[in-house]
PDB file of N, CA and C in Angstrom:
ATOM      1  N   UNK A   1       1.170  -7.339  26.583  1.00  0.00           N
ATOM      2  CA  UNK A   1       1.473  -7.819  25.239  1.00  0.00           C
ATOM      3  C   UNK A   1       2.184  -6.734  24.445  1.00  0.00           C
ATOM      4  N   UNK A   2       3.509  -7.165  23.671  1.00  0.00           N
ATOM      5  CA  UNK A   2       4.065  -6.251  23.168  1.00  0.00           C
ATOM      6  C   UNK A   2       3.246  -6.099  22.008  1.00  0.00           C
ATOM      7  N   UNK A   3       2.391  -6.685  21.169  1.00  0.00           N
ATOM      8  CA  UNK A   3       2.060  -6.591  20.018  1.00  0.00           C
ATOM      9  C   UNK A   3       0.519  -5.023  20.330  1.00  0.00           C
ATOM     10  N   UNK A   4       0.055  -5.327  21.418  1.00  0.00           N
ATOM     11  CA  UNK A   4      -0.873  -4.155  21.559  1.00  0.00           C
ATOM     12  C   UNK A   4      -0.509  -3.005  21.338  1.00  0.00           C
ATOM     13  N   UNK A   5       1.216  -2.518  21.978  1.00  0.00           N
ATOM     14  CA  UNK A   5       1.538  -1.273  22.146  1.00  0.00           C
ATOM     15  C   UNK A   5       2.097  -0.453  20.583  1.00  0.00           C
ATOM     16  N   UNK A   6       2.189  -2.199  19.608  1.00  0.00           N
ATOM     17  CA  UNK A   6       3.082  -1.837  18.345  1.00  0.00           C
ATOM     18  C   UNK A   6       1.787  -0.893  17.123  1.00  0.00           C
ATOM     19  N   UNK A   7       2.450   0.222  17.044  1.00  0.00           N
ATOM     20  CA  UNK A   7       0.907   1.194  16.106  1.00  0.00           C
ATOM     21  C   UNK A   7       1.097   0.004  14.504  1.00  0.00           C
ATOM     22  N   UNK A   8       0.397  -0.665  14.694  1.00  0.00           N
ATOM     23  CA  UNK A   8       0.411  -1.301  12.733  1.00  0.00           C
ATOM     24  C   UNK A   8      -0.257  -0.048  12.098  1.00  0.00           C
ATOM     25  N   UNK A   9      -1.181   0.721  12.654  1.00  0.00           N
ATOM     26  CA  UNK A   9      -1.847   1.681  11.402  1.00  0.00           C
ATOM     27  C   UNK A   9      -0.866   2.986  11.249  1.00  0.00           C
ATOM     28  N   UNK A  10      -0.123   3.258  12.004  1.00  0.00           N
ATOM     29  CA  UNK A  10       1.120   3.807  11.850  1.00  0.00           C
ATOM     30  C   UNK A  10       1.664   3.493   9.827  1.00  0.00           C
ATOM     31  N   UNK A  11       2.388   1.722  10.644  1.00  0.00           N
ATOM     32  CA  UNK A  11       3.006   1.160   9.378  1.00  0.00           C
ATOM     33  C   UNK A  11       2.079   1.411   8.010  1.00  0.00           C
ATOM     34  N   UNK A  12       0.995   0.990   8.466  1.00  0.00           N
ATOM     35  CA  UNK A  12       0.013   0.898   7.088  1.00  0.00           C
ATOM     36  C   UNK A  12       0.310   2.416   6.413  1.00  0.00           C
ATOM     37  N   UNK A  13      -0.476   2.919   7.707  1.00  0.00           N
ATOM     38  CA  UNK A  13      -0.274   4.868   6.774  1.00  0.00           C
ATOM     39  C   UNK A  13       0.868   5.273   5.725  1.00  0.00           C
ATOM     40  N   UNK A  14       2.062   4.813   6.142  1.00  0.00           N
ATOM     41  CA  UNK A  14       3.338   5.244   6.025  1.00  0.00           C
ATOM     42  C   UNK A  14       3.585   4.409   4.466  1.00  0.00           C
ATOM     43  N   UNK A  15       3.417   3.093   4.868  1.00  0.00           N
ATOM     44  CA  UNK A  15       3.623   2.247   3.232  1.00  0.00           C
ATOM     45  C   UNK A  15       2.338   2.914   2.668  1.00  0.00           C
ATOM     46  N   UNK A  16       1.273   3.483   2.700  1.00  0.00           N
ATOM     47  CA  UNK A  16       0.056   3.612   1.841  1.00  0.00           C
ATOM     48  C   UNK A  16       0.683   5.097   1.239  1.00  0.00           C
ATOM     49  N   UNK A  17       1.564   5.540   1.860  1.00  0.00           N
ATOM     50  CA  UNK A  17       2.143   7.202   1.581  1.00  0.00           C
ATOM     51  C   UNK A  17       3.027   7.140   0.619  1.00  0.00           C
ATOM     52  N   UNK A  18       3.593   6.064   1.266  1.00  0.00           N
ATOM     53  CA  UNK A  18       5.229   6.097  -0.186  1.00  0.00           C
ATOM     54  C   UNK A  18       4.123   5.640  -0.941  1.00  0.00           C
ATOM     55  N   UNK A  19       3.722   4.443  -1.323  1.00  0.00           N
ATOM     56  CA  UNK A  19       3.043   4.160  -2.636  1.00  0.00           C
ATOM     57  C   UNK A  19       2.408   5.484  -3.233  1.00  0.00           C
ATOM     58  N   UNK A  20       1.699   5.929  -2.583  1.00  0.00           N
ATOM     59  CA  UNK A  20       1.167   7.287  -3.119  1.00  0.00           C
ATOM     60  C   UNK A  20       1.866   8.498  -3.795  1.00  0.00           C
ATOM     61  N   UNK A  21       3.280   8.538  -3.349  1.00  0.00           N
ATOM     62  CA  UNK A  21       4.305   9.816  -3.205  1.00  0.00           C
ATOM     63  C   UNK A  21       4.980   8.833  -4.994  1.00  0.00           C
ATOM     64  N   UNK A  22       5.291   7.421  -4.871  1.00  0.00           N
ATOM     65  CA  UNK A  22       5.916   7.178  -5.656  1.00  0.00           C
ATOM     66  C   UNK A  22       4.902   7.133  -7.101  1.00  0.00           C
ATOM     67  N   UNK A  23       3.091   6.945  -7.188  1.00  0.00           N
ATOM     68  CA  UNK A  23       3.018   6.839  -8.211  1.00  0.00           C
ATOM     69  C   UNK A  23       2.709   8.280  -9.031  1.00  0.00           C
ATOM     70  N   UNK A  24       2.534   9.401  -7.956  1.00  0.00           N
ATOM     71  CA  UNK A  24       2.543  10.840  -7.990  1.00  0.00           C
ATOM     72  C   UNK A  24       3.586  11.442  -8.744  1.00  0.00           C
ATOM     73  N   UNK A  25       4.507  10.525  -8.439  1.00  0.00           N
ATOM     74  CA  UNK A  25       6.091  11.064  -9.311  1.00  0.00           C
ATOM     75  C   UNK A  25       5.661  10.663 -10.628  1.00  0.00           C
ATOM     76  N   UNK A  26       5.873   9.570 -10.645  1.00  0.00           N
ATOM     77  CA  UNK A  26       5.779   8.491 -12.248  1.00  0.00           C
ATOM     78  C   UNK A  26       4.811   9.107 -13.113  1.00  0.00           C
ATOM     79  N   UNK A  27       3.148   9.366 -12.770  1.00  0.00           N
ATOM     80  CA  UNK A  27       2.665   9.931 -13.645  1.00  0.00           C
ATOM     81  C   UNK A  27       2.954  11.723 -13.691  1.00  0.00           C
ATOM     82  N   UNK A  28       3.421  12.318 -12.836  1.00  0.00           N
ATOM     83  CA  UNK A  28       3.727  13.462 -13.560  1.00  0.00           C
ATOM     84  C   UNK A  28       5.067  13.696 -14.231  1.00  0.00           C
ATOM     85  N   UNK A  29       5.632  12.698 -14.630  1.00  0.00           N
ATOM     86  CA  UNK A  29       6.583  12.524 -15.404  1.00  0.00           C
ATOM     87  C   UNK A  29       6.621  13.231 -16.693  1.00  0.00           C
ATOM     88  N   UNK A  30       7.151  14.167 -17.293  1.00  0.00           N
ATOM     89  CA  UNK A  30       6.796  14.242 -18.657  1.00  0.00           C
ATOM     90  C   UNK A  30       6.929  13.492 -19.641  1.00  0.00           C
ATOM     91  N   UNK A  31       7.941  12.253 -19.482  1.00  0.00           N
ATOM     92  CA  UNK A  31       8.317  11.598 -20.690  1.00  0.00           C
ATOM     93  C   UNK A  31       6.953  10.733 -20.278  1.00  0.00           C
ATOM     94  N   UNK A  32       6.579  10.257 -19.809  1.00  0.00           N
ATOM     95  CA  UNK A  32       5.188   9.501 -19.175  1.00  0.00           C
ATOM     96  C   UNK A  32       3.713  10.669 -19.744  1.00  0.00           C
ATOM     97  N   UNK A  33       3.810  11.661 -19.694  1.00  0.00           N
ATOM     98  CA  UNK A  33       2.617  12.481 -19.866  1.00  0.00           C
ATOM     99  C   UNK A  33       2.726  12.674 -21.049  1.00  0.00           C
ATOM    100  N   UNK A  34       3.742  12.563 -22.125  1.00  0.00           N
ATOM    101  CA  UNK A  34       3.744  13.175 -23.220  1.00  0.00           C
ATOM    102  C   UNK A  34       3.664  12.174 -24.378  1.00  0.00           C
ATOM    103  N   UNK A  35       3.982  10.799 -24.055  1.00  0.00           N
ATOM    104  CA  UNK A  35       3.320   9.395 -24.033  1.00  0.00           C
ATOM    105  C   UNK A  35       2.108   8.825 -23.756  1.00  0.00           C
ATOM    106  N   UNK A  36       0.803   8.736 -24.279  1.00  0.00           N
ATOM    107  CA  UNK A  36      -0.486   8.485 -24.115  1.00  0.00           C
ATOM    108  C   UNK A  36      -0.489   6.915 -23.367  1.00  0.00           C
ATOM    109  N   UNK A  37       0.504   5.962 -24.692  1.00  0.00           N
ATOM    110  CA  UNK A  37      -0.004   4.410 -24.252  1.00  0.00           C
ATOM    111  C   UNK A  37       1.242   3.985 -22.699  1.00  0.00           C
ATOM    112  N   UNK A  38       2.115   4.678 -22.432  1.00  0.00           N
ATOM    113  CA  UNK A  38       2.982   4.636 -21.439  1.00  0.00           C
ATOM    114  C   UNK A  38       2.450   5.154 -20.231  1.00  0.00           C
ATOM    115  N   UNK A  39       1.690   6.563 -20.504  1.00  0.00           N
ATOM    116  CA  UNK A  39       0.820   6.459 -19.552  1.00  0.00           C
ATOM    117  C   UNK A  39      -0.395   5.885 -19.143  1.00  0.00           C
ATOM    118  N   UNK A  40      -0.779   5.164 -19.777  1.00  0.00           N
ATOM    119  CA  UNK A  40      -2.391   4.485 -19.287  1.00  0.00           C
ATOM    120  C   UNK A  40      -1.522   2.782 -19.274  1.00  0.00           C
ATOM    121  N   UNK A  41      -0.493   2.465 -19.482  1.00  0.00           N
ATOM    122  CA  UNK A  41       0.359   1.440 -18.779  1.00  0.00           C
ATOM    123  C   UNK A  41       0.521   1.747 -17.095  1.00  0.00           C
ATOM    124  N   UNK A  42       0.912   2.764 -17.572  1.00  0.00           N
ATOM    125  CA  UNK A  42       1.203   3.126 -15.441  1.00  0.00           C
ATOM    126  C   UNK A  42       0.326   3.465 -15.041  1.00  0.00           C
ATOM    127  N   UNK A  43      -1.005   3.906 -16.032  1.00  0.00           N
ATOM    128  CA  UNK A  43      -1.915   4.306 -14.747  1.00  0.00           C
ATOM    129  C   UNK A  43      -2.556   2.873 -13.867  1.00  0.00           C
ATOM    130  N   UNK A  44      -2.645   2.339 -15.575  1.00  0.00           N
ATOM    131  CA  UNK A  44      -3.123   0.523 -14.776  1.00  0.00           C
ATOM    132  C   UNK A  44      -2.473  -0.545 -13.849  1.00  0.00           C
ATOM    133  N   UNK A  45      -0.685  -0.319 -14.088  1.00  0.00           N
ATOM    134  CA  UNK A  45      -0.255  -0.708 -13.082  1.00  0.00           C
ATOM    135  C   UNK A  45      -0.347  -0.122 -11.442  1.00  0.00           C
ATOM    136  N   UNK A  46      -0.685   1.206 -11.572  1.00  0.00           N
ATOM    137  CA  UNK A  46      -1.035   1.719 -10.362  1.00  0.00           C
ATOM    138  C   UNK A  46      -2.008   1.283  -9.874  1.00  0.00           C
ATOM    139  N   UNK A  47      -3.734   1.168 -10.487  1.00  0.00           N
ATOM    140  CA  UNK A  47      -4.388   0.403  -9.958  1.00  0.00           C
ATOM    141  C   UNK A  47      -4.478  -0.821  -9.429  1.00  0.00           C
ATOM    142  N   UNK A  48      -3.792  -1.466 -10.269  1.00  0.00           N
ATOM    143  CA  UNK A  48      -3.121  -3.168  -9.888  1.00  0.00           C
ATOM    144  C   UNK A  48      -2.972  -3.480  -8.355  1.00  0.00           C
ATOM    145  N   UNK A  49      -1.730  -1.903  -8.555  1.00  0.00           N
ATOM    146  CA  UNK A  49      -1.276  -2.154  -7.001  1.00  0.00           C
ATOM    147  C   UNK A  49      -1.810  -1.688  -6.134  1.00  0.00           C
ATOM    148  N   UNK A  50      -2.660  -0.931  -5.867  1.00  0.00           N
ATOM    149  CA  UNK A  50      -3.560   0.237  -5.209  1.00  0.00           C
ATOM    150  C   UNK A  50      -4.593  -1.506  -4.695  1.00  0.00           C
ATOM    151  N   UNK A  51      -4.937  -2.453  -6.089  1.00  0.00           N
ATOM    152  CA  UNK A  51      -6.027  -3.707  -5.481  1.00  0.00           C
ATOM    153  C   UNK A  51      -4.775  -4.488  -4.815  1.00  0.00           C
ATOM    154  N   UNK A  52      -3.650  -4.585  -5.095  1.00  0.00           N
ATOM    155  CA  UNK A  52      -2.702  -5.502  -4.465  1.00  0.00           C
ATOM    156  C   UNK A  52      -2.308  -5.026  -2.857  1.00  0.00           C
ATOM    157  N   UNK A  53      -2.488  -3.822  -2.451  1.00  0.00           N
ATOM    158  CA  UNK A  53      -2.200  -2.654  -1.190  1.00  0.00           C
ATOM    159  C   UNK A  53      -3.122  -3.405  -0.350  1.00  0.00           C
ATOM    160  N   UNK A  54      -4.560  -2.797  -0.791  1.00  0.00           N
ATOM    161  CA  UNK A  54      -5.632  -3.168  -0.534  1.00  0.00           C
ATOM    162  C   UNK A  54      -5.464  -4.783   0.448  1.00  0.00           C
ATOM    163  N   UNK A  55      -5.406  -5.659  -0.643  1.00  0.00           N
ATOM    164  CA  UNK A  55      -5.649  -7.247  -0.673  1.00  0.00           C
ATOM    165  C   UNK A  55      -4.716  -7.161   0.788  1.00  0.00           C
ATOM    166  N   UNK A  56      -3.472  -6.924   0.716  1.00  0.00           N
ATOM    167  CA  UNK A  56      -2.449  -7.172   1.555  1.00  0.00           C
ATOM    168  C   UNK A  56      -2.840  -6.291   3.119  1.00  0.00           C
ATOM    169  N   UNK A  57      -3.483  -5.435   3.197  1.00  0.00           N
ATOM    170  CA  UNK A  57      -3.792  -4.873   4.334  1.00  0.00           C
ATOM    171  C   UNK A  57      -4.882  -5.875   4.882  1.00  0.00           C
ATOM    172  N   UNK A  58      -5.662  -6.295   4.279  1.00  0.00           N
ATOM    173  CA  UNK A  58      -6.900  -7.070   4.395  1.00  0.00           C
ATOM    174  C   UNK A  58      -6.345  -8.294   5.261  1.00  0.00           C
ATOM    175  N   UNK A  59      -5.087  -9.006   4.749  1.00  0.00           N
ATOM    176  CA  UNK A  59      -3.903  -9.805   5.177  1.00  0.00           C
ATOM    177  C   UNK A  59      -3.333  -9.503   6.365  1.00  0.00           C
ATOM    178  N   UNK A  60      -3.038  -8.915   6.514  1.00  0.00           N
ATOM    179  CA  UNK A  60      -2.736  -7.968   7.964  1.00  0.00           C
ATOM    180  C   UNK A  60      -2.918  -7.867   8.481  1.00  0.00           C
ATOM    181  N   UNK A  61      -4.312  -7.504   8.402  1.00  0.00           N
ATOM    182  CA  UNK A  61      -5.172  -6.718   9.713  1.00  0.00           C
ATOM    183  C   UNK A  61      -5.662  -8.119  10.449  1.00  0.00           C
ATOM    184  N   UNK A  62      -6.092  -9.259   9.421  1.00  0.00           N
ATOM    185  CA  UNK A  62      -6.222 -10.627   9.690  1.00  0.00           C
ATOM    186  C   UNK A  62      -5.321 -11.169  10.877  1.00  0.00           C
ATOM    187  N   UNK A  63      -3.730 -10.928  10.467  1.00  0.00           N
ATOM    188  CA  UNK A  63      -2.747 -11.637  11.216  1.00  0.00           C
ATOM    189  C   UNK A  63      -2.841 -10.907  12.715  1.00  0.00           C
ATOM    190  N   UNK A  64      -2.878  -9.124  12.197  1.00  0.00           N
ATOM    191  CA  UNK A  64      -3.053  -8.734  13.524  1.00  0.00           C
ATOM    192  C   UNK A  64      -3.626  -9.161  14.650  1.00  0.00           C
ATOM    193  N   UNK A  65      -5.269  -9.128  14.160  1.00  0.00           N
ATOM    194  CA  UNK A  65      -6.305  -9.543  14.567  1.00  0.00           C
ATOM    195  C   UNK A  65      -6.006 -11.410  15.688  1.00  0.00           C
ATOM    196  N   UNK A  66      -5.269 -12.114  14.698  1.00  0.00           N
ATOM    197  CA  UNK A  66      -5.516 -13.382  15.289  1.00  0.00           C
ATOM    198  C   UNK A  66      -4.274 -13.271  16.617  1.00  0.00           C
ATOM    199  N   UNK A  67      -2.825 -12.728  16.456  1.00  0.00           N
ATOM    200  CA  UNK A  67      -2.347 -12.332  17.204  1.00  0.00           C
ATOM    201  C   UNK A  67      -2.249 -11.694  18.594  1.00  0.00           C
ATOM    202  N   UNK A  68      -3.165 -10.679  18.208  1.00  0.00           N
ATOM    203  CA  UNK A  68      -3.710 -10.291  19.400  1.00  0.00           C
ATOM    204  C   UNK A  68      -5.045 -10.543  20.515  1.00  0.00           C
ATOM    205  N   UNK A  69      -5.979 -11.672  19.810  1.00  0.00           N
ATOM    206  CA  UNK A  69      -6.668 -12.456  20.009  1.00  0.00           C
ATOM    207  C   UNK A  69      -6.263 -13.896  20.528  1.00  0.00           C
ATOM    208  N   UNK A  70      -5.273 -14.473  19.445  1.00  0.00           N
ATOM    209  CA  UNK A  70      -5.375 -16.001  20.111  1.00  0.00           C
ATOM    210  C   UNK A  70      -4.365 -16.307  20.426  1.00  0.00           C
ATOM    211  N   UNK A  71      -2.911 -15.072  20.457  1.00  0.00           N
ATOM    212  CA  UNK A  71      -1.862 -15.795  21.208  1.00  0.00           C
ATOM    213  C   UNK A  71      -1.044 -15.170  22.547  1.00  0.00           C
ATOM    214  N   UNK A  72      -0.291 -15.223  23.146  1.00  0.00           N
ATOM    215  CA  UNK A  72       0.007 -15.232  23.734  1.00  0.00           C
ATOM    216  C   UNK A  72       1.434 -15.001  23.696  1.00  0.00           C
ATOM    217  N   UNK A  73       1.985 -13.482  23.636  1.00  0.00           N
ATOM    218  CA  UNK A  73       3.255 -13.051  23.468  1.00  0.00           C
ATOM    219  C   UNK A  73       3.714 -12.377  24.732  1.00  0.00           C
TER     220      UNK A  73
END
């Protein structure tokens, strides 16, 4: 099965990194740090997405899971 040999936690790591690298930028932004309500905007959209990351791996690991379980590639 080609889908066994494919690393998904590879992919995951890698998208969980940029998200990380990109919200690392944004809040050390100064025009963002020197801004109170701009920053606690981005900090909450970061969490948002940090539960939206989350949700979507959960999604994933699902499809993986049934893929490599119930079909036949």
């Amino acid at each position: 099965m080609i889908w066994k040999s494919f690393s998904f936690d590879l992919i995951q790591t890698v998208i969980s990194l940029m998200l990380e690298c990109m919200h690392q930028v944004r809040l050390a932004d100064p025009d963002i740090v020197s801004d109170p309500s701009e920053y606690q905007k981005l900090a909450q959209s970061v969490s948002e997405l940090d539960q939206v990351f989350g949700l979507l791996t959960m999604v994933f690991n699902v499809g993986v899971y049934y893929l490599l379980n119930y079909t036949r590639i």
